[in-house]
N, C-alpha and C. Protein backbone atom coordinates (compact mmCIF):
# COMPACT_ATOMS: atom_id res chain seq x y z
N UNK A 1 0.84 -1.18 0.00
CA UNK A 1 0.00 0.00 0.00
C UNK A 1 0.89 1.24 0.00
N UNK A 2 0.89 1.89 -1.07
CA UNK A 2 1.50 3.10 -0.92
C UNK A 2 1.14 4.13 0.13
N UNK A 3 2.29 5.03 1.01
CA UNK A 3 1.40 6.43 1.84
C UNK A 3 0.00 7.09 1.15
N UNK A 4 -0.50 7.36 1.82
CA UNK A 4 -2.00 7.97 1.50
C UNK A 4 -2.84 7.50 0.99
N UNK A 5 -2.40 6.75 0.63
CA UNK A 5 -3.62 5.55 -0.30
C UNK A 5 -4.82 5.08 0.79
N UNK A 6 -5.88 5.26 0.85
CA UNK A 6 -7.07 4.42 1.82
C UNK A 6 -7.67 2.80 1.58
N UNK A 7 -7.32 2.70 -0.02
CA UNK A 7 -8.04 1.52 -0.25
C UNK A 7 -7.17 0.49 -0.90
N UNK A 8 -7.29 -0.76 -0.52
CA UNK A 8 -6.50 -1.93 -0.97
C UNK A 8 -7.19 -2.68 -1.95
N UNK A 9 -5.99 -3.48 -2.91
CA UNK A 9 -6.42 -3.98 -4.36
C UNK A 9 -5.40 -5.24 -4.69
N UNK A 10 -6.09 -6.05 -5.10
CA UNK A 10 -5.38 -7.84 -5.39
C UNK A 10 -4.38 -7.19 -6.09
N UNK A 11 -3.83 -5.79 -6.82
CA UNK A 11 -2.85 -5.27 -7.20
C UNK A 11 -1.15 -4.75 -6.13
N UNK A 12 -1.86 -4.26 -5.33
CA UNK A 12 -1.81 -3.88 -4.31
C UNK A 12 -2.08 -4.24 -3.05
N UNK A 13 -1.77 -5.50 -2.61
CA UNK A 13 -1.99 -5.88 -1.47
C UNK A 13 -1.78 -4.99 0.32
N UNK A 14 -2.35 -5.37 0.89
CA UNK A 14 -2.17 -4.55 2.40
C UNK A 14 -1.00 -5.71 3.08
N UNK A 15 -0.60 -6.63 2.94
CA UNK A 15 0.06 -7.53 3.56
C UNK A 15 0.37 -8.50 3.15
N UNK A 16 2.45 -8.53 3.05
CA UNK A 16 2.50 -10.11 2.36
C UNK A 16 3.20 -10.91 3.36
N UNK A 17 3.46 -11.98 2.71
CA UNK A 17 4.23 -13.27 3.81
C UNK A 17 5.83 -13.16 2.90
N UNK A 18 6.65 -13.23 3.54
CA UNK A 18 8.06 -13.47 2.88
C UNK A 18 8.74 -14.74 3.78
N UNK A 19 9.39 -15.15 3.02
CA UNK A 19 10.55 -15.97 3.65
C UNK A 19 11.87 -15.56 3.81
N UNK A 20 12.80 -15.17 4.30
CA UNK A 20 14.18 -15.01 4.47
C UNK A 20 15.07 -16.42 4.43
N UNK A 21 15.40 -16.43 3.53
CA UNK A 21 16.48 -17.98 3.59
C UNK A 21 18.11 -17.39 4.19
N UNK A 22 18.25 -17.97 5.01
CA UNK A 22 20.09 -18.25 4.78
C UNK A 22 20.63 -19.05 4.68
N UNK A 23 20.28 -20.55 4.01
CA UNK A 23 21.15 -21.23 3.46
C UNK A 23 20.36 -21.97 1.87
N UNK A 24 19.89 -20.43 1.53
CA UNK A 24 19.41 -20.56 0.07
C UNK A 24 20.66 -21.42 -0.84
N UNK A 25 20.56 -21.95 -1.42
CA UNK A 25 21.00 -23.09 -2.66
C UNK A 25 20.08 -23.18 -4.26
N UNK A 26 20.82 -23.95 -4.82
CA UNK A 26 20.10 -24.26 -6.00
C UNK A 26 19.20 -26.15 -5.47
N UNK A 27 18.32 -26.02 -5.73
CA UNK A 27 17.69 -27.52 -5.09
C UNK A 27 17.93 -28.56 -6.37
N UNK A 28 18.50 -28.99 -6.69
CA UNK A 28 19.41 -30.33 -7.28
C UNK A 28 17.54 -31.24 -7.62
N UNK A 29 16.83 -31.31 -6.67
CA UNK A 29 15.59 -31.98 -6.15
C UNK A 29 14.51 -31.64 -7.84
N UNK A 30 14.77 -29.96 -7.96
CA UNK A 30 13.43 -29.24 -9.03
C UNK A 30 14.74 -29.04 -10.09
N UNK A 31 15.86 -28.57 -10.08
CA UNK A 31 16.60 -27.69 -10.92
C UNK A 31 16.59 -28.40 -12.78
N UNK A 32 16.64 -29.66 -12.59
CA UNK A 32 16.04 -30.34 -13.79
C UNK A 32 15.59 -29.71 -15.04
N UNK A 33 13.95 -29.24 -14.39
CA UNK A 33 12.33 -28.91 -14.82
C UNK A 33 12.82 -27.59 -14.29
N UNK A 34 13.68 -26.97 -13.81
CA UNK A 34 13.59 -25.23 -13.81
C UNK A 34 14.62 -24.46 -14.47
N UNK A 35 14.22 -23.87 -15.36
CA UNK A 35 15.71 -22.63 -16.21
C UNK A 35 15.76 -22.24 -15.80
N UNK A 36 15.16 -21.47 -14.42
CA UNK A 36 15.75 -20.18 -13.96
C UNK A 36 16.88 -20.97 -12.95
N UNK A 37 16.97 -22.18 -11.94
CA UNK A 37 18.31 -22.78 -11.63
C UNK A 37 19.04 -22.76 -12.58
N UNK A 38 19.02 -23.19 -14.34
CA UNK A 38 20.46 -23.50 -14.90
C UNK A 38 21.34 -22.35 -15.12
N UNK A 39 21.22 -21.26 -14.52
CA UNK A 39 22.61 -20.71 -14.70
C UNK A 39 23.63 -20.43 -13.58
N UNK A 40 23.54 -21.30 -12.07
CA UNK A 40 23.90 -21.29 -11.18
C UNK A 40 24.27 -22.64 -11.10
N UNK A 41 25.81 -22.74 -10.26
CA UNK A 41 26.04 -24.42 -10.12
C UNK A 41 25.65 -24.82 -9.03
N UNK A 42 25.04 -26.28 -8.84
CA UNK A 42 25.06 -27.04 -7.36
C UNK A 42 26.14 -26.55 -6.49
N UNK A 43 25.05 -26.73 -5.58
CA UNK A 43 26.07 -26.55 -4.17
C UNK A 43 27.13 -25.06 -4.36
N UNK A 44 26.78 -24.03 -5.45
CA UNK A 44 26.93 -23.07 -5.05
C UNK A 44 26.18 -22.22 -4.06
N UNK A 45 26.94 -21.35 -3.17
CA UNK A 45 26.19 -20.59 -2.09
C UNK A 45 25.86 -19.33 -2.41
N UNK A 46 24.76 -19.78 -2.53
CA UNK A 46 23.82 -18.51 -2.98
C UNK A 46 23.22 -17.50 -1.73
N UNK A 47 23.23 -18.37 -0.43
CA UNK A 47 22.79 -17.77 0.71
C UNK A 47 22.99 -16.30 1.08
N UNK A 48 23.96 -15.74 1.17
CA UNK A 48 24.00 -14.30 1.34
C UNK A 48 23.32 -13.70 0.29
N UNK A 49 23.28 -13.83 -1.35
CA UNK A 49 22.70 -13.07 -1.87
C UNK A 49 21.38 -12.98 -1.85
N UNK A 50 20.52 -14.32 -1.82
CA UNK A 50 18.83 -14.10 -1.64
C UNK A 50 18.61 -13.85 0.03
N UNK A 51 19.77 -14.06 0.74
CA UNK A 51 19.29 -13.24 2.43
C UNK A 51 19.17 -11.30 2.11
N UNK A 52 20.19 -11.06 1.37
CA UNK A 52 20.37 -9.81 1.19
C UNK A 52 19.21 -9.08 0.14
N UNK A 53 18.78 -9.87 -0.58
CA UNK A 53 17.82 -9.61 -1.67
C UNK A 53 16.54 -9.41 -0.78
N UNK A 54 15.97 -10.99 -0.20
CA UNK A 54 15.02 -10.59 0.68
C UNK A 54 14.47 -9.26 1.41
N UNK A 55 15.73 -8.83 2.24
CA UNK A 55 15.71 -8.23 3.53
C UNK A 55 15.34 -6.89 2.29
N UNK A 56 16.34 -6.65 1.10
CA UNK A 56 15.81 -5.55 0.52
C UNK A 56 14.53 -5.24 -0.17
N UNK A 57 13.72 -6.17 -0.82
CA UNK A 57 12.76 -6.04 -0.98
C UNK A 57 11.32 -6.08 0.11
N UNK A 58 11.70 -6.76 1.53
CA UNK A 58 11.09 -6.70 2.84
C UNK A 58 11.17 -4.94 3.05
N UNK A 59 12.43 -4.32 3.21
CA UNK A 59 11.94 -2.97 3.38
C UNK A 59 11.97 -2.19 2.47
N UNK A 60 11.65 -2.73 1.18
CA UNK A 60 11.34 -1.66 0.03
C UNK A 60 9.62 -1.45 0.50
N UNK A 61 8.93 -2.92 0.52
CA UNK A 61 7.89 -3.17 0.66
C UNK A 61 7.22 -1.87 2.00
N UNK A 62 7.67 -2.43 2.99
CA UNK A 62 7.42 -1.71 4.27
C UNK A 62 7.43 0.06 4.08
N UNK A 63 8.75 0.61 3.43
CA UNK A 63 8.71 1.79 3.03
C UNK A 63 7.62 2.56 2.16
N UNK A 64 6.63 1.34 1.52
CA UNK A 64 5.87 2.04 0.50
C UNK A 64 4.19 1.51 1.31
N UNK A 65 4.32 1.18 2.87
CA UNK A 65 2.92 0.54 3.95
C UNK A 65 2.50 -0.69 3.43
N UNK A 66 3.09 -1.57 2.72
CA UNK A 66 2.72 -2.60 3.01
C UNK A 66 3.51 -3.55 4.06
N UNK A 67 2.50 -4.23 5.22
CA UNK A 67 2.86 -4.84 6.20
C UNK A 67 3.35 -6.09 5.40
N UNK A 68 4.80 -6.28 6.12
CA UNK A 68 5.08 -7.35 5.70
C UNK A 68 6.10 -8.51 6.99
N UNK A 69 4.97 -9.57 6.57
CA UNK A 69 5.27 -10.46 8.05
C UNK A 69 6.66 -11.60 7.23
N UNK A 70 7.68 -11.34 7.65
CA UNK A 70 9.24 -11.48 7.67
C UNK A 70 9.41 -13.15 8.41
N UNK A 71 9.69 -14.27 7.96
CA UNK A 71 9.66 -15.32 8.29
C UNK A 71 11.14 -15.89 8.07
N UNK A 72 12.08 -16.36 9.40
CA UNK A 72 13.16 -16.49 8.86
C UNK A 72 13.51 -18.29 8.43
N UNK A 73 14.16 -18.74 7.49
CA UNK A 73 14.74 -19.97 7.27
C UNK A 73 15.95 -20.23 7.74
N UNK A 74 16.11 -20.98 9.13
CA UNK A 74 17.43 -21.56 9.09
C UNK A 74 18.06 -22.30 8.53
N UNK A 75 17.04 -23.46 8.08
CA UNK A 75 17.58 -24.43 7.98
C UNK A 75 18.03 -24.81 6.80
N UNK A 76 18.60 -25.86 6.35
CA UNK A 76 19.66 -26.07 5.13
C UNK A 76 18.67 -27.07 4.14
N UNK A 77 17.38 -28.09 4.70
CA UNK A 77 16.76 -29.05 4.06
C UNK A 77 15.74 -28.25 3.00
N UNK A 78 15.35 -27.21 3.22
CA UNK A 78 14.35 -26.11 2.13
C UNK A 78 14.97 -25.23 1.11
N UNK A 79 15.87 -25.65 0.11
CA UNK A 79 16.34 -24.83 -0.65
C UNK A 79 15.25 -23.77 -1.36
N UNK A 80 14.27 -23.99 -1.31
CA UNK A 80 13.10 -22.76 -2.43
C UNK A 80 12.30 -22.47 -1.53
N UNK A 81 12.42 -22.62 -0.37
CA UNK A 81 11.60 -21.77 0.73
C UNK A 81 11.70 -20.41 0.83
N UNK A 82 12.28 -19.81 -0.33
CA UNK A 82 11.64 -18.65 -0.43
C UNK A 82 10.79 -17.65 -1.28
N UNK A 83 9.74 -19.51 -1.76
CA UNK A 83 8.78 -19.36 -2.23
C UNK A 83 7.53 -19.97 -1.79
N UNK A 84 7.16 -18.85 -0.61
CA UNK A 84 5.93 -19.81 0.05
C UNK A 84 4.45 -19.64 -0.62
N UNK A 85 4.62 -18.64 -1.69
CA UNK A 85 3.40 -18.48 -2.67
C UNK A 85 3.47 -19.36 -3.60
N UNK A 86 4.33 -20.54 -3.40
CA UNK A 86 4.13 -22.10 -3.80
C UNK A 86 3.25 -23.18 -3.19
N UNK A 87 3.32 -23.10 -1.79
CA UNK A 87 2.78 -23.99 -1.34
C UNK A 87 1.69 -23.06 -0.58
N UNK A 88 1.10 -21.89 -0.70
CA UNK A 88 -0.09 -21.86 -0.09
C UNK A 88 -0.58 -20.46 -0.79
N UNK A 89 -1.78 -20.42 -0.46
CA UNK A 89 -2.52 -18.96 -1.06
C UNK A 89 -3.72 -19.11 -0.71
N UNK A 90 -3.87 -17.62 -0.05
CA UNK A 90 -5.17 -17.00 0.59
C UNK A 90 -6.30 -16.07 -0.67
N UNK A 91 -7.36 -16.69 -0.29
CA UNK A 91 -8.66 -16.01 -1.05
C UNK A 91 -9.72 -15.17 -0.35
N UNK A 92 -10.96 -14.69 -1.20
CA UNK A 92 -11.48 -13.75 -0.41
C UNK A 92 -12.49 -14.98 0.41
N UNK A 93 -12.81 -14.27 1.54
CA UNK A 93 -13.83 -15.07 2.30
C UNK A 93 -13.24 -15.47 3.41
N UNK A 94 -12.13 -15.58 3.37
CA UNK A 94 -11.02 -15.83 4.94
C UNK A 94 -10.59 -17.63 4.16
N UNK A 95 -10.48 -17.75 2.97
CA UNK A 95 -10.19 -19.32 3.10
C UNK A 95 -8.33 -18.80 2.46
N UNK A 96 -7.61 -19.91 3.27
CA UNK A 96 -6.23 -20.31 2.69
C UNK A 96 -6.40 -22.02 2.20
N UNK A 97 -5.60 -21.76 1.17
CA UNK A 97 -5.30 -22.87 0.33
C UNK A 97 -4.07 -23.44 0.34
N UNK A 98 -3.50 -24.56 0.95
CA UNK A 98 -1.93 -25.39 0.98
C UNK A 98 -2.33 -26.26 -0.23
N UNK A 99 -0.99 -26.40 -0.82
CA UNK A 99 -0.86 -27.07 -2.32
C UNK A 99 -0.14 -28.86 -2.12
N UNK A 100 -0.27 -29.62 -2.70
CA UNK A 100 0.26 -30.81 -2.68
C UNK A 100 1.82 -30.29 -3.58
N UNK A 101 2.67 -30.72 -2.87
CA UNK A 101 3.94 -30.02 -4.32
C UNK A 101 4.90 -31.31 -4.76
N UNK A 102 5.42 -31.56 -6.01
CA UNK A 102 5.77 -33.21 -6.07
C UNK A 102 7.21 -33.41 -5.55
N UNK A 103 8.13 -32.32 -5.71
CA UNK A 103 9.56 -32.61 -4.73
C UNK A 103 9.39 -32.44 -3.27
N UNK A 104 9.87 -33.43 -2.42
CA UNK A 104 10.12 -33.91 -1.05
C UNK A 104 10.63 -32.78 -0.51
N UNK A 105 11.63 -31.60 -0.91
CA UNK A 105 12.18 -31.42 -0.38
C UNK A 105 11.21 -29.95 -0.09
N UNK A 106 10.35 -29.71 -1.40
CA UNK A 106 9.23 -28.47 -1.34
C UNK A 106 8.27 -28.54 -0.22
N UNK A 107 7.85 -29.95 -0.06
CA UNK A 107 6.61 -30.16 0.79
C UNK A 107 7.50 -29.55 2.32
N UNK A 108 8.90 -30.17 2.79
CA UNK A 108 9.22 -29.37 4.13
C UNK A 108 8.94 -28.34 4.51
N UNK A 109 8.30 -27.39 3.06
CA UNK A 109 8.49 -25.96 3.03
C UNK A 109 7.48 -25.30 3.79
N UNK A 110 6.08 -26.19 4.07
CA UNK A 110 5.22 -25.68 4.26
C UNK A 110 5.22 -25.84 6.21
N UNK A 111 4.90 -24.20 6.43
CA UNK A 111 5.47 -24.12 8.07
C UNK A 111 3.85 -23.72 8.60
N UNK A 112 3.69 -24.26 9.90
CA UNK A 112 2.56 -24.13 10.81
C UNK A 112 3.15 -22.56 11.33
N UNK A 113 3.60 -22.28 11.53
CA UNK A 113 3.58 -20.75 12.24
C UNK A 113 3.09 -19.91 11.27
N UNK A 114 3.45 -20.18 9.95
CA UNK A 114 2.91 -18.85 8.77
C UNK A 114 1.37 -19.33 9.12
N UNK A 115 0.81 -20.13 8.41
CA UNK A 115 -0.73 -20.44 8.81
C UNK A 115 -1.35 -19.76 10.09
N UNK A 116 -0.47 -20.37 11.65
CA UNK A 116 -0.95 -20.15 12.68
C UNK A 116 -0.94 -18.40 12.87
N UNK A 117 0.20 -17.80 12.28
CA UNK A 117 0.40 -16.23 12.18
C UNK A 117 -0.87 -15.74 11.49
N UNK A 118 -1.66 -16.06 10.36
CA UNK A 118 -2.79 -16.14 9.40
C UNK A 118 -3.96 -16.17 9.89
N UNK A 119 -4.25 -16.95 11.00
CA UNK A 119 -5.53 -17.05 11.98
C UNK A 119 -5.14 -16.06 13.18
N UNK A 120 -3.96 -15.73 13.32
CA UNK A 120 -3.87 -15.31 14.62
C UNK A 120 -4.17 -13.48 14.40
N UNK A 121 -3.98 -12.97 12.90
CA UNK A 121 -3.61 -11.65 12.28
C UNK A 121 -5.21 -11.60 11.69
N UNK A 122 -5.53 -12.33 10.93
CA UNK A 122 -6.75 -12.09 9.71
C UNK A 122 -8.11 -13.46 10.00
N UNK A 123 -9.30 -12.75 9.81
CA UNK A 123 -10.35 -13.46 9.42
C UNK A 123 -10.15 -14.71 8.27
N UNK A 124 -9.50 -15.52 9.15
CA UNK A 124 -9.52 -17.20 8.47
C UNK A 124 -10.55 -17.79 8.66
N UNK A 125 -11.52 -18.10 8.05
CA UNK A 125 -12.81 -18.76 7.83
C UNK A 125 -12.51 -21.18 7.92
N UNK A 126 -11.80 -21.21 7.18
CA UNK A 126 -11.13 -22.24 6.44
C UNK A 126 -9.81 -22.47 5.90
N UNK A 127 -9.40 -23.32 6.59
CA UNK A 127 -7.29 -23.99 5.55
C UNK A 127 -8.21 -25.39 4.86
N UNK A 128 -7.79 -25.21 3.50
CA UNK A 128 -8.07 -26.40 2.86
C UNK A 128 -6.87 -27.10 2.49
N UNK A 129 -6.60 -28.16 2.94
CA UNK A 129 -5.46 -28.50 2.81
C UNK A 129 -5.24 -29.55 1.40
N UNK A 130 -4.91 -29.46 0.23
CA UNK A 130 -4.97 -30.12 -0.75
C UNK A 130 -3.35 -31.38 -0.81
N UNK A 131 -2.79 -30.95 0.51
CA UNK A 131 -1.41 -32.10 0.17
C UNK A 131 -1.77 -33.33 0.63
N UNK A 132 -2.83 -33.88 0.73
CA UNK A 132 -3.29 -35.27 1.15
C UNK A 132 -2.94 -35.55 -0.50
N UNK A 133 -3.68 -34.91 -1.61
CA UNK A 133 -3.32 -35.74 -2.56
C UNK A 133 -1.78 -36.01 -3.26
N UNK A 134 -0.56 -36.00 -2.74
CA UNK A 134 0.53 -35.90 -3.07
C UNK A 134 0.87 -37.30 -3.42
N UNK A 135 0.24 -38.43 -1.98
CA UNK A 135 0.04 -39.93 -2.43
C UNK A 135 -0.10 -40.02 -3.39
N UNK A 136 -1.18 -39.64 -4.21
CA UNK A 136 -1.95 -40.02 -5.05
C UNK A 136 -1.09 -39.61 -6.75
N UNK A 137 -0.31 -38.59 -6.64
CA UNK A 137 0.71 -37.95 -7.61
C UNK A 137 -0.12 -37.06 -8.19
N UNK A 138 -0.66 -36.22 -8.03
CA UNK A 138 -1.03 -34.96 -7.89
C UNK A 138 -0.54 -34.04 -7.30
N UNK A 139 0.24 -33.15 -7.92
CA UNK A 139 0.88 -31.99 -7.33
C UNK A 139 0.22 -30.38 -8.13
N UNK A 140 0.60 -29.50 -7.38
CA UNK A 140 0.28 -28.65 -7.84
C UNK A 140 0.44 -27.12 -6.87
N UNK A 141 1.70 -26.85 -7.58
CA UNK A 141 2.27 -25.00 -6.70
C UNK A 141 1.67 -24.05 -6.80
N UNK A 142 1.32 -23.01 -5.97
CA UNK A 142 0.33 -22.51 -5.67
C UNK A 142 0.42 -21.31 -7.09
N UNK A 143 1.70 -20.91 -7.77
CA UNK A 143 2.10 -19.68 -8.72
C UNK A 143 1.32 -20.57 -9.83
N UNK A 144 0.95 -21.87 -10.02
CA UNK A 144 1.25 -22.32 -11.42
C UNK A 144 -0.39 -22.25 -11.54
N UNK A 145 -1.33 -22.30 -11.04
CA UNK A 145 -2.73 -22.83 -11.42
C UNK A 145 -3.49 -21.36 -11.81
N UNK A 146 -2.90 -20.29 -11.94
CA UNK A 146 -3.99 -18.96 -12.62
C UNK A 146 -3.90 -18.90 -13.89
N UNK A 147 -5.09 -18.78 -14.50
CA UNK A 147 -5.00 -19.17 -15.68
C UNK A 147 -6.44 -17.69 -16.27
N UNK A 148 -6.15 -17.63 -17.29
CA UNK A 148 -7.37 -16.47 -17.72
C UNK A 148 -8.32 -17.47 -18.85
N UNK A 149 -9.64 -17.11 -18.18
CA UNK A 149 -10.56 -17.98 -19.47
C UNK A 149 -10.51 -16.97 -21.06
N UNK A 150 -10.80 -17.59 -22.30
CA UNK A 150 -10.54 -16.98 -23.19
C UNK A 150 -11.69 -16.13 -23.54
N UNK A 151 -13.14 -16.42 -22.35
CA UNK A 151 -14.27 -15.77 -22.75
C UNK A 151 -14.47 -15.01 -22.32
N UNK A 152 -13.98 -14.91 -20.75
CA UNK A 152 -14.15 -13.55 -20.06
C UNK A 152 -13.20 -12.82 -19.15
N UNK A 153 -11.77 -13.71 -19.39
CA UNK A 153 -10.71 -13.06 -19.35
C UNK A 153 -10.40 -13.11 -17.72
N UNK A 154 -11.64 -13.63 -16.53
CA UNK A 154 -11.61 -13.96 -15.72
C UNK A 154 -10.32 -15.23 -15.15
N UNK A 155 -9.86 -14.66 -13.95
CA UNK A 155 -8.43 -16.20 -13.53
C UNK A 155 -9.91 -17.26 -13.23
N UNK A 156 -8.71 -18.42 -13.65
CA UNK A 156 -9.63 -19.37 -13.43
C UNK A 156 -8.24 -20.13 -12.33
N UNK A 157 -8.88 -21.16 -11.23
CA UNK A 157 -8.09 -21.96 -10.49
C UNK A 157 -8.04 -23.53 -11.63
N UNK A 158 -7.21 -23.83 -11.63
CA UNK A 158 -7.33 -25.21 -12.32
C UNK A 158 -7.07 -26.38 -11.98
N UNK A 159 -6.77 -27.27 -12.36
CA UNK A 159 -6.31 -28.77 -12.03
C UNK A 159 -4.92 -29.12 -11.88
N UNK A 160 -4.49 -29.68 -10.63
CA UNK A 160 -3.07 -30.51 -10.06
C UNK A 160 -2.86 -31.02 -11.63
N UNK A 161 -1.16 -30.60 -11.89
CA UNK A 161 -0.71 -31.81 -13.03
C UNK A 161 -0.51 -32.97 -12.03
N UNK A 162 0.08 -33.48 -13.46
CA UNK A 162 0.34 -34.97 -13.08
C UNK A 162 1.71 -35.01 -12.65
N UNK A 163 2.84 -36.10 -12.21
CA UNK A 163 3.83 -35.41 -11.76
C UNK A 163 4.98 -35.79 -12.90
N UNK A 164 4.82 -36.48 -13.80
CA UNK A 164 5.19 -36.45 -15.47
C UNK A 164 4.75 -35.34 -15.91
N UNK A 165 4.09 -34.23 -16.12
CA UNK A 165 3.45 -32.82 -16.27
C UNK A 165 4.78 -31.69 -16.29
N UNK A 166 5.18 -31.14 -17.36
CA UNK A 166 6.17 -30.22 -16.78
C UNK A 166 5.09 -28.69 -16.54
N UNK A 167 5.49 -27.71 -15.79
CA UNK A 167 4.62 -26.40 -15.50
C UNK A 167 3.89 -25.70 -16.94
N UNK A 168 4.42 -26.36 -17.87
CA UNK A 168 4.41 -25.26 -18.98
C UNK A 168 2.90 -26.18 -19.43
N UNK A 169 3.22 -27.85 -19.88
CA UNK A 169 1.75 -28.36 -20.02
C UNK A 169 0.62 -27.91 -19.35
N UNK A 170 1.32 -27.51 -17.77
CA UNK A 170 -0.01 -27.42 -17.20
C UNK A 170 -1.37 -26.16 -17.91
N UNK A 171 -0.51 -24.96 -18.41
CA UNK A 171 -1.35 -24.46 -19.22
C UNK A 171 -1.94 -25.05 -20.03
N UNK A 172 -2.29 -25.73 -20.48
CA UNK A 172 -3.44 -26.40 -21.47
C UNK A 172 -4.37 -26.88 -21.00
N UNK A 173 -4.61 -26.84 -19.54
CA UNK A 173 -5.57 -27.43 -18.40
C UNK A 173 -6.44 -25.71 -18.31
N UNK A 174 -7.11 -25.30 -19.01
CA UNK A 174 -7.67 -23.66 -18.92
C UNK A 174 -9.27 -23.91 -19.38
N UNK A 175 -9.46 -24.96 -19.94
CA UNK A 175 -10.94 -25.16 -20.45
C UNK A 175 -12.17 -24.37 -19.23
N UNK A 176 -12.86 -24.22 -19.42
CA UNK A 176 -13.88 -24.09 -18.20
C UNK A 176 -14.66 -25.47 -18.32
N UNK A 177 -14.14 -26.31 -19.33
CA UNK A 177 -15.45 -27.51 -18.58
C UNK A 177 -14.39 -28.43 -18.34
N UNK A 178 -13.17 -28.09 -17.76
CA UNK A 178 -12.05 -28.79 -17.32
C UNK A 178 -12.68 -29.18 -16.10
N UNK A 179 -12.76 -30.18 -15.34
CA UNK A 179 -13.84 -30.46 -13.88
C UNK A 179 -12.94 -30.29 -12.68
N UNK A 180 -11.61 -29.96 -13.25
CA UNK A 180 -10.69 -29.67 -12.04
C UNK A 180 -10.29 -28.19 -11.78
N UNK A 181 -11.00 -27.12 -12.53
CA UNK A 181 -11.46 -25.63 -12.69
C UNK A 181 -12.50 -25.38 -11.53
N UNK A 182 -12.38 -24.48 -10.87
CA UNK A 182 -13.58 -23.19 -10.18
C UNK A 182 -14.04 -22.66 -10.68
N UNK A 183 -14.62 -22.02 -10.10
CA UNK A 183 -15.58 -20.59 -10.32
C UNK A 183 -14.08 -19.65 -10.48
N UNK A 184 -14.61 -18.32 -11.00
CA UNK A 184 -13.52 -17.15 -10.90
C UNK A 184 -13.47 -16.42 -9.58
N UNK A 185 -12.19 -16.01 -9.32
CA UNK A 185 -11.55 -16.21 -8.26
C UNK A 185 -11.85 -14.52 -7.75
N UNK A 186 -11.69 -14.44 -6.83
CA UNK A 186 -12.07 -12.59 -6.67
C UNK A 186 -11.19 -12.66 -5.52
N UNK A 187 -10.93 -11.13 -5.02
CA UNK A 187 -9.86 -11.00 -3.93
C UNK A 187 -11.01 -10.10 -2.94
N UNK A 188 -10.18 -9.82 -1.50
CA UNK A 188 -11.02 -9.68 -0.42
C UNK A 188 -10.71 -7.77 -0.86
N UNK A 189 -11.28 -6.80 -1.24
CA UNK A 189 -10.17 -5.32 -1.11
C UNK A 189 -10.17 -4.97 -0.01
N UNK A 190 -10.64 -5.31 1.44
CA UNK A 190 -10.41 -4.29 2.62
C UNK A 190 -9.16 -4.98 3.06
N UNK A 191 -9.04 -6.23 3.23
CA UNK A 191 -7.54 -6.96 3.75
C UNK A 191 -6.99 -8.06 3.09
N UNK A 192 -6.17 -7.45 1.37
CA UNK A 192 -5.61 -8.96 1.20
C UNK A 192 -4.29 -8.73 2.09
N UNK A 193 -4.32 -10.15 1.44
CA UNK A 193 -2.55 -10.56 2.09
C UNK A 193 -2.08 -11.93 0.73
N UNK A 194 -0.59 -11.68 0.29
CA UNK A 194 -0.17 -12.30 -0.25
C UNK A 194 1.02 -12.83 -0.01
N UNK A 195 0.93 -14.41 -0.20
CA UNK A 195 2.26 -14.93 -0.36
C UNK A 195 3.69 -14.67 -1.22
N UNK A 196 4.02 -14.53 -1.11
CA UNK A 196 5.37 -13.48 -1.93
C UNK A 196 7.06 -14.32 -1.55
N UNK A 197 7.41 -14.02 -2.86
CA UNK A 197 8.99 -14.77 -2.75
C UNK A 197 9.74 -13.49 -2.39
């Protein structure tokens, strides 16, 4: 939220979630299926630069009123934990959404204090928790499923790929009589809050 501004917009959020990593890495686990890892080597230490990146975009954020709740990563087993707008995302109505995600090392990512911070800060109605189906090989990160219908230009939520599925197929899952599609998605304007890398 910029100074003086009164009113908040799914553009413009009033509040995001960040992660702070310090022992950010390249995850060996996704880097495969991701270009934006191939221009960094394994087991290079990347840690100071996305700690330092973080912290600067945490108070770029803050400088311009948006609250932003600062979550730190110690640990060394979550290399992309500092993308928690992977594994979860809040809608209007007070519901949050956790994602099934298909690398082992993503699912660690998802922390009970951000959630419990979420009920404890904002009108949480409902956590739907969708990682029961991970058994089942259904995955699906929380950035990858917005999709615009071609009729009314509305996001649509869509369907878990498969875990043979690279992110890019998953766009072709946009039909509206796809049965793993919603309704269109709307945001809350008096209090969002977004998950943010």
């Amino acid at each position: 939220m910029m100074p003086g501004r009164s009113t908040y917009s799914i553009q413009a959020p009033a509040a995001v979630v960040m992660v702070r990593p310090h022992h950010f890495t390249v995850n060996t686990e996704t880097a495969a299926d991701n270009r934006f890892q191939a221009r960094w080597a394994a087991g290079e230490d990347l840690g100071p630069l996305a700690f330092a990146e973080i912290s600067r975009a945490a108070e770029t954020l803050r400088s311009h009123g948006v609250d932003v709740h600062l979550f730190e990563d110690m640990g060394t087993e979550t290399p992309d934990s500092v993308f928690p707008n992977n594994w979860f995302s809040t809608h209007a109505g007070g519901h949050v959404a956790i994602y099934p995600m298909k690398a082992e090392s993503r699912r660690r990512e998802r922390r009970s204090d951000v959630v419990e911070m979420l009920k404890a800060r904002y009108r949480v109605q409902e956590v739907i928790d969708y990682s029961g189906l991970e058994p089942d090989g259904l995955f699906l990160e929380g950035t990858a499923p917005w999709f615009s219908t071609t009729s009314t230009g509305s996001p649509m939520r869509c369907a878990p790929t498969a875990p043979t599925q690279s992110r890019s197929n998953a766009s072709r899952h946009t039909s509206t009589s796809n049965p793993w599609c919603s309704t269109p998605v709307t945001a809350t304007a008096s209090r969002s809050i977004t998950p943010m890398c």
